[in-house]
PDB file of N, CA and C in Angstrom:
ATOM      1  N   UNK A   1      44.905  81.404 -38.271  1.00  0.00           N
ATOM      2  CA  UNK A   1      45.616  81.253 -37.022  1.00  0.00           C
ATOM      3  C   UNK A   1      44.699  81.726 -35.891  1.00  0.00           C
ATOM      4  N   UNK A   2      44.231  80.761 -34.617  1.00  0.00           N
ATOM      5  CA  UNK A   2      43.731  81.105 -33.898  1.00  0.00           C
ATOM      6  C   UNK A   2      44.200  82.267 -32.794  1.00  0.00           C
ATOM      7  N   UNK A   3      43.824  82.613 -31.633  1.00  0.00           N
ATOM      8  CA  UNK A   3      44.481  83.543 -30.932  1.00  0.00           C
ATOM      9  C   UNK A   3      45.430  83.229 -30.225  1.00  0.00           C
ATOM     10  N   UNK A   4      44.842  81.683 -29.848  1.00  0.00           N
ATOM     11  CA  UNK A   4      45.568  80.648 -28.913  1.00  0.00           C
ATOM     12  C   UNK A   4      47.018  80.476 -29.977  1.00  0.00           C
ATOM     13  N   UNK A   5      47.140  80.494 -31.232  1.00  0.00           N
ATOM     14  CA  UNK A   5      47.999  80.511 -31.963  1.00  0.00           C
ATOM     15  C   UNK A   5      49.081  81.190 -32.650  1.00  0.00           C
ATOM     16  N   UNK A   6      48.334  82.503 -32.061  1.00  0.00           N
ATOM     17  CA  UNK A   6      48.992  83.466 -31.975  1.00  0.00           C
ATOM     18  C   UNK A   6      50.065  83.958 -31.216  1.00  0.00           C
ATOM     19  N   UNK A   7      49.253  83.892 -30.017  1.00  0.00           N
ATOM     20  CA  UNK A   7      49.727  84.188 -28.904  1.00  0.00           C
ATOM     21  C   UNK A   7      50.985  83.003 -28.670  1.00  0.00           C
ATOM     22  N   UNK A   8      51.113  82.132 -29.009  1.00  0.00           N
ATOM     23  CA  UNK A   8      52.149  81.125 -28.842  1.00  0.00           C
ATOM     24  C   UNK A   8      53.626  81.379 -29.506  1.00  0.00           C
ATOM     25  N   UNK A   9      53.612  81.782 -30.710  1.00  0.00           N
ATOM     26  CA  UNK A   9      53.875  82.616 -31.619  1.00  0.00           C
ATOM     27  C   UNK A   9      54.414  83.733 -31.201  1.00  0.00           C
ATOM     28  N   UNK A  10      53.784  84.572 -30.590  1.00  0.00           N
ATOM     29  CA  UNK A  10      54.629  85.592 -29.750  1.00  0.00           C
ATOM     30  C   UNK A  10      55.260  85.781 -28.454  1.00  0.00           C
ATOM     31  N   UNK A  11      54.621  84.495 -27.885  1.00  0.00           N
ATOM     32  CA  UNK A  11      55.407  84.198 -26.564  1.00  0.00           C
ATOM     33  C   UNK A  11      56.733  83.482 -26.905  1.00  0.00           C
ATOM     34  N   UNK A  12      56.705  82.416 -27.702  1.00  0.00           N
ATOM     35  CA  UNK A  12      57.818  82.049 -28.645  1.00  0.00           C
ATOM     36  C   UNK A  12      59.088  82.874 -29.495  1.00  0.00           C
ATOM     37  N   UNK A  13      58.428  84.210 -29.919  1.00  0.00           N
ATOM     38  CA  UNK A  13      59.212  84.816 -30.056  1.00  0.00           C
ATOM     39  C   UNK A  13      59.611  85.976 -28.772  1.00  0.00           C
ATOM     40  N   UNK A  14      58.816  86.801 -28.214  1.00  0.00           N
ATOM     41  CA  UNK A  14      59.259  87.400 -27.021  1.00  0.00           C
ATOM     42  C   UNK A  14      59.718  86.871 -25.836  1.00  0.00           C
ATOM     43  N   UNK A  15      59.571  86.013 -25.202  1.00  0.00           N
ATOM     44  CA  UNK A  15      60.206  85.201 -24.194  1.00  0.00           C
ATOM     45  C   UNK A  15      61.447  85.304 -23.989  1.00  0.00           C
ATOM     46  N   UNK A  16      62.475  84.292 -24.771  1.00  0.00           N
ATOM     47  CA  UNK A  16      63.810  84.388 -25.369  1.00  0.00           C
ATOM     48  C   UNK A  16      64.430  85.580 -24.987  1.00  0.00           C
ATOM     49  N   UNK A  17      63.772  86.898 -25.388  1.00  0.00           N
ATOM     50  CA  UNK A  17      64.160  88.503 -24.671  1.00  0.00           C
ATOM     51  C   UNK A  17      63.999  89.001 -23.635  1.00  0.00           C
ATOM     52  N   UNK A  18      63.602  87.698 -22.877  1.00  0.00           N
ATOM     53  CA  UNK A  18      63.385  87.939 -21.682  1.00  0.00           C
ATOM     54  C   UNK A  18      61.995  88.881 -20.834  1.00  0.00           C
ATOM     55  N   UNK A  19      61.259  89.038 -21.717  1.00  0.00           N
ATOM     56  CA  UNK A  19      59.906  89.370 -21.388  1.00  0.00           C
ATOM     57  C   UNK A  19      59.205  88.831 -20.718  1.00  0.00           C
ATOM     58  N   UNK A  20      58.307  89.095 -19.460  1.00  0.00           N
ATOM     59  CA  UNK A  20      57.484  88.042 -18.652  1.00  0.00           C
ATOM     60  C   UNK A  20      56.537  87.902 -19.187  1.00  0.00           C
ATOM     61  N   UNK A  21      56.205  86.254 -19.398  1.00  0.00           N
ATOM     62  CA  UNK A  21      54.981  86.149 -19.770  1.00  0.00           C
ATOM     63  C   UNK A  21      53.680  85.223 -18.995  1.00  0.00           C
ATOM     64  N   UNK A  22      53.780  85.514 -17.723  1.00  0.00           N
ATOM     65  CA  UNK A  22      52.692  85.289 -16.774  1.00  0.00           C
ATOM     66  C   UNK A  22      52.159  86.239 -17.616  1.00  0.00           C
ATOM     67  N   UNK A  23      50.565  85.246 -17.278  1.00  0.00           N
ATOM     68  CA  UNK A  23      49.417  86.041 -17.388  1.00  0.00           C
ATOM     69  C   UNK A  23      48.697  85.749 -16.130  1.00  0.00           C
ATOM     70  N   UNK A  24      47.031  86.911 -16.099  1.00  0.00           N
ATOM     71  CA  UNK A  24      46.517  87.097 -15.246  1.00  0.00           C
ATOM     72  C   UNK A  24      45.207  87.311 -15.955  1.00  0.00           C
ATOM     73  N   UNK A  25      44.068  87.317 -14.893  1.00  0.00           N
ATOM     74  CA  UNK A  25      42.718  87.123 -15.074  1.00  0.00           C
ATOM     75  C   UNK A  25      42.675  88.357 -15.149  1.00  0.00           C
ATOM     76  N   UNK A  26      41.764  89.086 -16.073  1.00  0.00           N
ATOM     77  CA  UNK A  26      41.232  90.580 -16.039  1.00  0.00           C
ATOM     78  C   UNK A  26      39.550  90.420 -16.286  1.00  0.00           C
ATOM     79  N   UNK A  27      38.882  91.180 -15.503  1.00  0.00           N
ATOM     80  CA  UNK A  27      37.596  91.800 -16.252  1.00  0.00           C
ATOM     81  C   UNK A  27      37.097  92.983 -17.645  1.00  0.00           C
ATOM     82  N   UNK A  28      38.485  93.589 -17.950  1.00  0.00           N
ATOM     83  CA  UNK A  28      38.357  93.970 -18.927  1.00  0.00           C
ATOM     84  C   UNK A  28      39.242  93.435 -20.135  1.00  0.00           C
ATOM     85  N   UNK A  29      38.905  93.509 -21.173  1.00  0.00           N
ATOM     86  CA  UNK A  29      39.449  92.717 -22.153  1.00  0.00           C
ATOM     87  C   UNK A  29      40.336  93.621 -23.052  1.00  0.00           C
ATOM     88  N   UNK A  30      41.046  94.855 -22.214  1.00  0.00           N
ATOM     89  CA  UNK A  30      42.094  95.091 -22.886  1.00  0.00           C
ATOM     90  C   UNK A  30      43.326  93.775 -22.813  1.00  0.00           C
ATOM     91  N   UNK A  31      43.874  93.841 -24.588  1.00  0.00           N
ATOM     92  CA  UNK A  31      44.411  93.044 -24.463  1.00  0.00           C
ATOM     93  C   UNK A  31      46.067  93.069 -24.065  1.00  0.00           C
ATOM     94  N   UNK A  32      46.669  94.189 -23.461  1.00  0.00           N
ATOM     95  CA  UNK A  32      47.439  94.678 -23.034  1.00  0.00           C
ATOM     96  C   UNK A  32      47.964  94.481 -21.390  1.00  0.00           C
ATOM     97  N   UNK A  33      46.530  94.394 -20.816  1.00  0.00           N
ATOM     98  CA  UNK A  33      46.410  93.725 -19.579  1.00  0.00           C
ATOM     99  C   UNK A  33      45.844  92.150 -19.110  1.00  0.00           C
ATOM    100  N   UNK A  34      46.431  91.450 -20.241  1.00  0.00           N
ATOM    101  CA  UNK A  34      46.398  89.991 -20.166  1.00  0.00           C
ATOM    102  C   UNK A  34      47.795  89.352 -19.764  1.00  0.00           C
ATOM    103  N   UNK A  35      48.660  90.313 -19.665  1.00  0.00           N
ATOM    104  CA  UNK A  35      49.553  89.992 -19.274  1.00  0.00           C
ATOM    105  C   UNK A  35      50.031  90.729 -17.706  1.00  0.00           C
ATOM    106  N   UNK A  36      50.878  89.960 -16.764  1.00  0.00           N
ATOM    107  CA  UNK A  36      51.240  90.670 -15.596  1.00  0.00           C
ATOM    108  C   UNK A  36      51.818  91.827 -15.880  1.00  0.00           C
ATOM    109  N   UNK A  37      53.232  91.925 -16.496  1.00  0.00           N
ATOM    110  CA  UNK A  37      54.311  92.821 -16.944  1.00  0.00           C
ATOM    111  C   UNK A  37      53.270  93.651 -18.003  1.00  0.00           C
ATOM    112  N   UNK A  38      53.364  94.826 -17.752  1.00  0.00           N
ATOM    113  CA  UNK A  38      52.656  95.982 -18.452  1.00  0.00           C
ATOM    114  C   UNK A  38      53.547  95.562 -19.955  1.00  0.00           C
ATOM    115  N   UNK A  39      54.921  95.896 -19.913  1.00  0.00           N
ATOM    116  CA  UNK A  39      55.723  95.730 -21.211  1.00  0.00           C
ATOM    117  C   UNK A  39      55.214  95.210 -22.512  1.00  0.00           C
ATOM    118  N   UNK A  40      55.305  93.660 -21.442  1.00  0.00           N
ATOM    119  CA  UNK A  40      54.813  91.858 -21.884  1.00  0.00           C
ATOM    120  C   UNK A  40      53.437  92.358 -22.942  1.00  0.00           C
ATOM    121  N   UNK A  41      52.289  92.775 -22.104  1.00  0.00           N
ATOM    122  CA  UNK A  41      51.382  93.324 -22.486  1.00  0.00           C
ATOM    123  C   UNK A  41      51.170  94.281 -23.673  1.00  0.00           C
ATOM    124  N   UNK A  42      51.532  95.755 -23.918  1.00  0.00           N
ATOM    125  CA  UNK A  42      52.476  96.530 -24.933  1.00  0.00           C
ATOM    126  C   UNK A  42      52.661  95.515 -26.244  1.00  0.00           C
ATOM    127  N   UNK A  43      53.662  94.854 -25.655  1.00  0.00           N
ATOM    128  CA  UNK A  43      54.518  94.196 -27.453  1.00  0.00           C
ATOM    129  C   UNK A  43      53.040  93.618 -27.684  1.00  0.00           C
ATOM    130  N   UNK A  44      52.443  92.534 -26.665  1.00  0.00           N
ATOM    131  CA  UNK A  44      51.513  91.457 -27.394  1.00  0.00           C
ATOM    132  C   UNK A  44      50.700  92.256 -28.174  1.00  0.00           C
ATOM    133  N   UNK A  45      49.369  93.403 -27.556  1.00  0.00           N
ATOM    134  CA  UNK A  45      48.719  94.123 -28.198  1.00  0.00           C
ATOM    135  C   UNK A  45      49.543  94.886 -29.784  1.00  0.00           C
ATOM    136  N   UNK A  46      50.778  95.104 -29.775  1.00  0.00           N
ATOM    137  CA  UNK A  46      51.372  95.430 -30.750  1.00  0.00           C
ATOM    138  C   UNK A  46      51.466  94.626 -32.054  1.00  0.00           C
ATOM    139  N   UNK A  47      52.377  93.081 -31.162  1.00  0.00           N
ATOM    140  CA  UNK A  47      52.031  92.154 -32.051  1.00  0.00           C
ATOM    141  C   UNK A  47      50.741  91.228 -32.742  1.00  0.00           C
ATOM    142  N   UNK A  48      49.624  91.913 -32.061  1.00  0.00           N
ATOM    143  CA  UNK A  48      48.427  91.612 -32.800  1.00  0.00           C
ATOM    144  C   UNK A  48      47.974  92.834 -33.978  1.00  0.00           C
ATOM    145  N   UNK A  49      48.227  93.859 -33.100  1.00  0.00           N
ATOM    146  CA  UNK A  49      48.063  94.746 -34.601  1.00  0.00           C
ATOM    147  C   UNK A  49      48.433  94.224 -35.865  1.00  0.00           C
ATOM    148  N   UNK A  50      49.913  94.435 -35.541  1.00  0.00           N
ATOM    149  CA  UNK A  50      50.682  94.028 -36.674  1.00  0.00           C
ATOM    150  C   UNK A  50      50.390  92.695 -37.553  1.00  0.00           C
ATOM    151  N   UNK A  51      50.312  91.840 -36.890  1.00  0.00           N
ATOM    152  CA  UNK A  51      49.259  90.844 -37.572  1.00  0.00           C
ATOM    153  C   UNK A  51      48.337  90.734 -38.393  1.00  0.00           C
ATOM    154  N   UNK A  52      47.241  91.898 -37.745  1.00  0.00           N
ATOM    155  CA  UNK A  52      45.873  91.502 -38.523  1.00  0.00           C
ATOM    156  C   UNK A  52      46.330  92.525 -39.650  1.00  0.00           C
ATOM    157  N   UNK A  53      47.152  93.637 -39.364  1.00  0.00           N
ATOM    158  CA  UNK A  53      47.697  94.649 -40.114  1.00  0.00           C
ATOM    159  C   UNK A  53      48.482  94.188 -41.807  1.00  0.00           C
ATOM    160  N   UNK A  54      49.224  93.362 -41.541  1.00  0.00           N
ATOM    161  CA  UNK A  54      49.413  92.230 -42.604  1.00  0.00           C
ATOM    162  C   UNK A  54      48.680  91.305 -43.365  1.00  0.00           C
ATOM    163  N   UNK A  55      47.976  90.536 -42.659  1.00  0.00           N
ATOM    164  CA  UNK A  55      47.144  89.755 -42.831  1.00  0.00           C
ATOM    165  C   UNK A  55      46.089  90.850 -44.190  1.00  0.00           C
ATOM    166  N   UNK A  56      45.875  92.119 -43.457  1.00  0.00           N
ATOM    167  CA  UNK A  56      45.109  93.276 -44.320  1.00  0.00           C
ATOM    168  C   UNK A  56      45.454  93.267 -45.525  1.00  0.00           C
ATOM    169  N   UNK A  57      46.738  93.314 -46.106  1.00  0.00           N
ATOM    170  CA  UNK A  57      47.642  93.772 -46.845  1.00  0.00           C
ATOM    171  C   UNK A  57      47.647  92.544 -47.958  1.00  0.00           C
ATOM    172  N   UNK A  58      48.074  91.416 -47.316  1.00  0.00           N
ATOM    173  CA  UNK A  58      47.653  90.233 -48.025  1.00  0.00           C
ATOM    174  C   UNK A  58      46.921  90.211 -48.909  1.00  0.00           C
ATOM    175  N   UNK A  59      46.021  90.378 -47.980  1.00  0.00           N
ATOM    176  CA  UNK A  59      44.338  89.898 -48.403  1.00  0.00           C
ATOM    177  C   UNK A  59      43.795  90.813 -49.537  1.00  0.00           C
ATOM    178  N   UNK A  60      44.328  92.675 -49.619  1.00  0.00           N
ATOM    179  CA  UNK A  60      44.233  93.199 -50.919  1.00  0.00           C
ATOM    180  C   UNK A  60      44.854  93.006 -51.897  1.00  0.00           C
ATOM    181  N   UNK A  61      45.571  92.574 -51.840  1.00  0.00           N
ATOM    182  CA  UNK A  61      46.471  91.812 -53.386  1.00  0.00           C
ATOM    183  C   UNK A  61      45.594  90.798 -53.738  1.00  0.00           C
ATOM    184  N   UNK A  62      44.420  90.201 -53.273  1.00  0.00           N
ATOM    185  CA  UNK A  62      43.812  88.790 -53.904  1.00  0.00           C
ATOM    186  C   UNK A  62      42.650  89.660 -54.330  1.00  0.00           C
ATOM    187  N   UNK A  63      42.063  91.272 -53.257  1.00  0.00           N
ATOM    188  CA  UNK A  63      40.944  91.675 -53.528  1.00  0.00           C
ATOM    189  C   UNK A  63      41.152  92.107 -55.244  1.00  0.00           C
ATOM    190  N   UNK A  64      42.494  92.583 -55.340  1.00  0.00           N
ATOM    191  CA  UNK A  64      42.784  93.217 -56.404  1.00  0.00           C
ATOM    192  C   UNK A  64      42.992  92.393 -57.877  1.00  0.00           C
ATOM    193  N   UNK A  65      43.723  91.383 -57.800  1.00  0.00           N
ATOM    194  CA  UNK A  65      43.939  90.338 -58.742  1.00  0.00           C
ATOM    195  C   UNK A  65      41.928  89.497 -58.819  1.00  0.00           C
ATOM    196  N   UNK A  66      41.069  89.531 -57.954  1.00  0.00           N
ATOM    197  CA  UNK A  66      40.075  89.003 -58.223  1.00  0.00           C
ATOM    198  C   UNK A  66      39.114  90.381 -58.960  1.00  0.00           C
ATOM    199  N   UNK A  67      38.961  91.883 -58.784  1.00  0.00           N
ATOM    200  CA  UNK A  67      38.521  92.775 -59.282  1.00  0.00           C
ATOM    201  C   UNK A  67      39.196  92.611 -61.057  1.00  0.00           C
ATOM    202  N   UNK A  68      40.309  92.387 -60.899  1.00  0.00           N
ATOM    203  CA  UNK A  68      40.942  92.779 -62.412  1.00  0.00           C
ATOM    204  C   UNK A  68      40.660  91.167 -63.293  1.00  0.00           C
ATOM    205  N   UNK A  69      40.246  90.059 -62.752  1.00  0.00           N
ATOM    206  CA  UNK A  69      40.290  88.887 -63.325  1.00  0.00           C
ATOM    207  C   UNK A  69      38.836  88.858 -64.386  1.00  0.00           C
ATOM    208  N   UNK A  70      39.068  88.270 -65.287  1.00  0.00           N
ATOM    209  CA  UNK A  70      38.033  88.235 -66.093  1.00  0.00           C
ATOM    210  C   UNK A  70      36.938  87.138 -66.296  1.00  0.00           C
ATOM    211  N   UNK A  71      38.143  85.996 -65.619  1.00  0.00           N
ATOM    212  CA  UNK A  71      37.434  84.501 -65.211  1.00  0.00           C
ATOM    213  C   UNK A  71      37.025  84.470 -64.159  1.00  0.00           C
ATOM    214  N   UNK A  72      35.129  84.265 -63.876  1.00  0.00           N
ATOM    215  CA  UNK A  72      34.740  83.836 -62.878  1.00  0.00           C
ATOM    216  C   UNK A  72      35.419  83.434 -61.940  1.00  0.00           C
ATOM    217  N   UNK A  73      35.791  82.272 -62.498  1.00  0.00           N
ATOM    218  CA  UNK A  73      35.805  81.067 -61.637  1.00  0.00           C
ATOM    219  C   UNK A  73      37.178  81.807 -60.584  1.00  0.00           C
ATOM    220  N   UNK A  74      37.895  82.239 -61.738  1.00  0.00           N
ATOM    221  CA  UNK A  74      39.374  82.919 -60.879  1.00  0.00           C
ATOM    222  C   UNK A  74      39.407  83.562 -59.626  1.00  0.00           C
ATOM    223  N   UNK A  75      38.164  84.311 -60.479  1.00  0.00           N
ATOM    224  CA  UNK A  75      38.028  85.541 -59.331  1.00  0.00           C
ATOM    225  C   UNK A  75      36.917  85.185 -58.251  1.00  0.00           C
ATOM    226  N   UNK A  76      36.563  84.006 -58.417  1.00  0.00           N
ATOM    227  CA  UNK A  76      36.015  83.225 -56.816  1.00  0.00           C
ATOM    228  C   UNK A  76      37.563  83.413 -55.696  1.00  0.00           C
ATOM    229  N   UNK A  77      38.201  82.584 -56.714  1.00  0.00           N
ATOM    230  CA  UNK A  77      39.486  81.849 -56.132  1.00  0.00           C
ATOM    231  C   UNK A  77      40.054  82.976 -55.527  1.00  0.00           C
ATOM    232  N   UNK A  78      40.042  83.566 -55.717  1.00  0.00           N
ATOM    233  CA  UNK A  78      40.796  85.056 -55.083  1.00  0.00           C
ATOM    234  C   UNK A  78      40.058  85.858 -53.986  1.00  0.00           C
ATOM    235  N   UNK A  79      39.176  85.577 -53.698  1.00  0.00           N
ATOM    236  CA  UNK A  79      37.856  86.220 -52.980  1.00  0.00           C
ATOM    237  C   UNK A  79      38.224  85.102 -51.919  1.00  0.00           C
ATOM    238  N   UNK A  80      37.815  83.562 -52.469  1.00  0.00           N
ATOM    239  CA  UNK A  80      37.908  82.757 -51.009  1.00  0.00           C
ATOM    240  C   UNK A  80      39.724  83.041 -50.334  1.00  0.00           C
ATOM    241  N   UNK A  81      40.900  83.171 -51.392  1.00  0.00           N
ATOM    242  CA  UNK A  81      41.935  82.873 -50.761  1.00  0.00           C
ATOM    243  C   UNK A  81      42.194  84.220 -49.794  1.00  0.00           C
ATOM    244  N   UNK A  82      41.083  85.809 -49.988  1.00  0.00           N
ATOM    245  CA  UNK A  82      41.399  86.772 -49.373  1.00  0.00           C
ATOM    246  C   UNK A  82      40.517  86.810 -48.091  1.00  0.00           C
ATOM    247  N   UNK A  83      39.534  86.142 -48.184  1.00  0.00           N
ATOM    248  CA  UNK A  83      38.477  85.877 -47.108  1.00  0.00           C
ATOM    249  C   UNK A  83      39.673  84.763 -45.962  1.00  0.00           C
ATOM    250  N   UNK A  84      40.337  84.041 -46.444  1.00  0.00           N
ATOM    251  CA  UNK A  84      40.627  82.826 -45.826  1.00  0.00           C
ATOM    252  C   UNK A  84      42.085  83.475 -45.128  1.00  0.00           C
ATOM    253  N   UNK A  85      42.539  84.589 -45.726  1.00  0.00           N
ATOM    254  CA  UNK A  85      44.056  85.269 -45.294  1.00  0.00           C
ATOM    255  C   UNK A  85      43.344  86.457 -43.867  1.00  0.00           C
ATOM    256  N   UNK A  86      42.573  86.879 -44.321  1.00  0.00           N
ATOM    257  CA  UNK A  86      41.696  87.923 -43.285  1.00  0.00           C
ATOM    258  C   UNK A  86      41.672  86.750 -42.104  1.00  0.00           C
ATOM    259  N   UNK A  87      40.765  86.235 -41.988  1.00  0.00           N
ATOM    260  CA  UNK A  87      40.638  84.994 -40.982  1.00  0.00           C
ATOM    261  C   UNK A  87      41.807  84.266 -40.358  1.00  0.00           C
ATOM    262  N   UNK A  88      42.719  84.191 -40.698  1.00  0.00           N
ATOM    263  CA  UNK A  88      43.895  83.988 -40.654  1.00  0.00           C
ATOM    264  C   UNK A  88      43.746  82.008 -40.623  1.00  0.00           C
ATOM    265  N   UNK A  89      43.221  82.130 -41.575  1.00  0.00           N
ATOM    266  CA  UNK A  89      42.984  80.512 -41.965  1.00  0.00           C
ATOM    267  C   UNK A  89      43.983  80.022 -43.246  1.00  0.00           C
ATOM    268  N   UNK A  90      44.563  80.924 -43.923  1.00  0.00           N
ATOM    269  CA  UNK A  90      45.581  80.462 -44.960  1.00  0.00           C
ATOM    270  C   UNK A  90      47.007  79.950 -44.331  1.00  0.00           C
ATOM    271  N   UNK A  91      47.421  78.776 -45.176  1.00  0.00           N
ATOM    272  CA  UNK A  91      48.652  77.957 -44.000  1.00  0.00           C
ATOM    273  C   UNK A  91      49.830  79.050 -44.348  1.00  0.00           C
TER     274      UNK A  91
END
């Protein structure tokens, strides 16, 4: 999932609650101040944690099932599907 995909995703879900989601140009790349509404800002940076935070979690259950596998080939398969969950490239 890209950021652009992300972020859609959480505007999709925060919006609805009435959260503003103008954004604004910053020179620094906190991502908290990509948004006007400080709040707006808050959840998003939150809801990216939480994201890659999962995404983490995922991705050791494949590190783990590919450490304990005895078949090569398996334990490719588990390596690319934890590489590909990190990235947030798994559908």
């Amino acid at each position: 999932m890209t950021t652009e995909a992300m972020r859609a995703a959480f505007e999709a879900d925060a919006g609805p609650m009435g959260f503003d989601m103008r954004r604004q140009e910053i020179a620094v790349p906190e991502p908290w101040a990509e948004y006007v509404d400080l709040d707006t800002g808050h959840r998003w940076a939150g809801w990216q944690a939480a994201t890659l935070a999962e995404r983490e979690r995922c991705a050791k259950v494949c590190d783990e099932q590919a450490r304990e596998c005895l078949d090569g080939e398996a334990a490719n398969s588990c390596e690319y599907c934890a590489d590909a969950i990190r990235k947030g490239d798994a559908p």
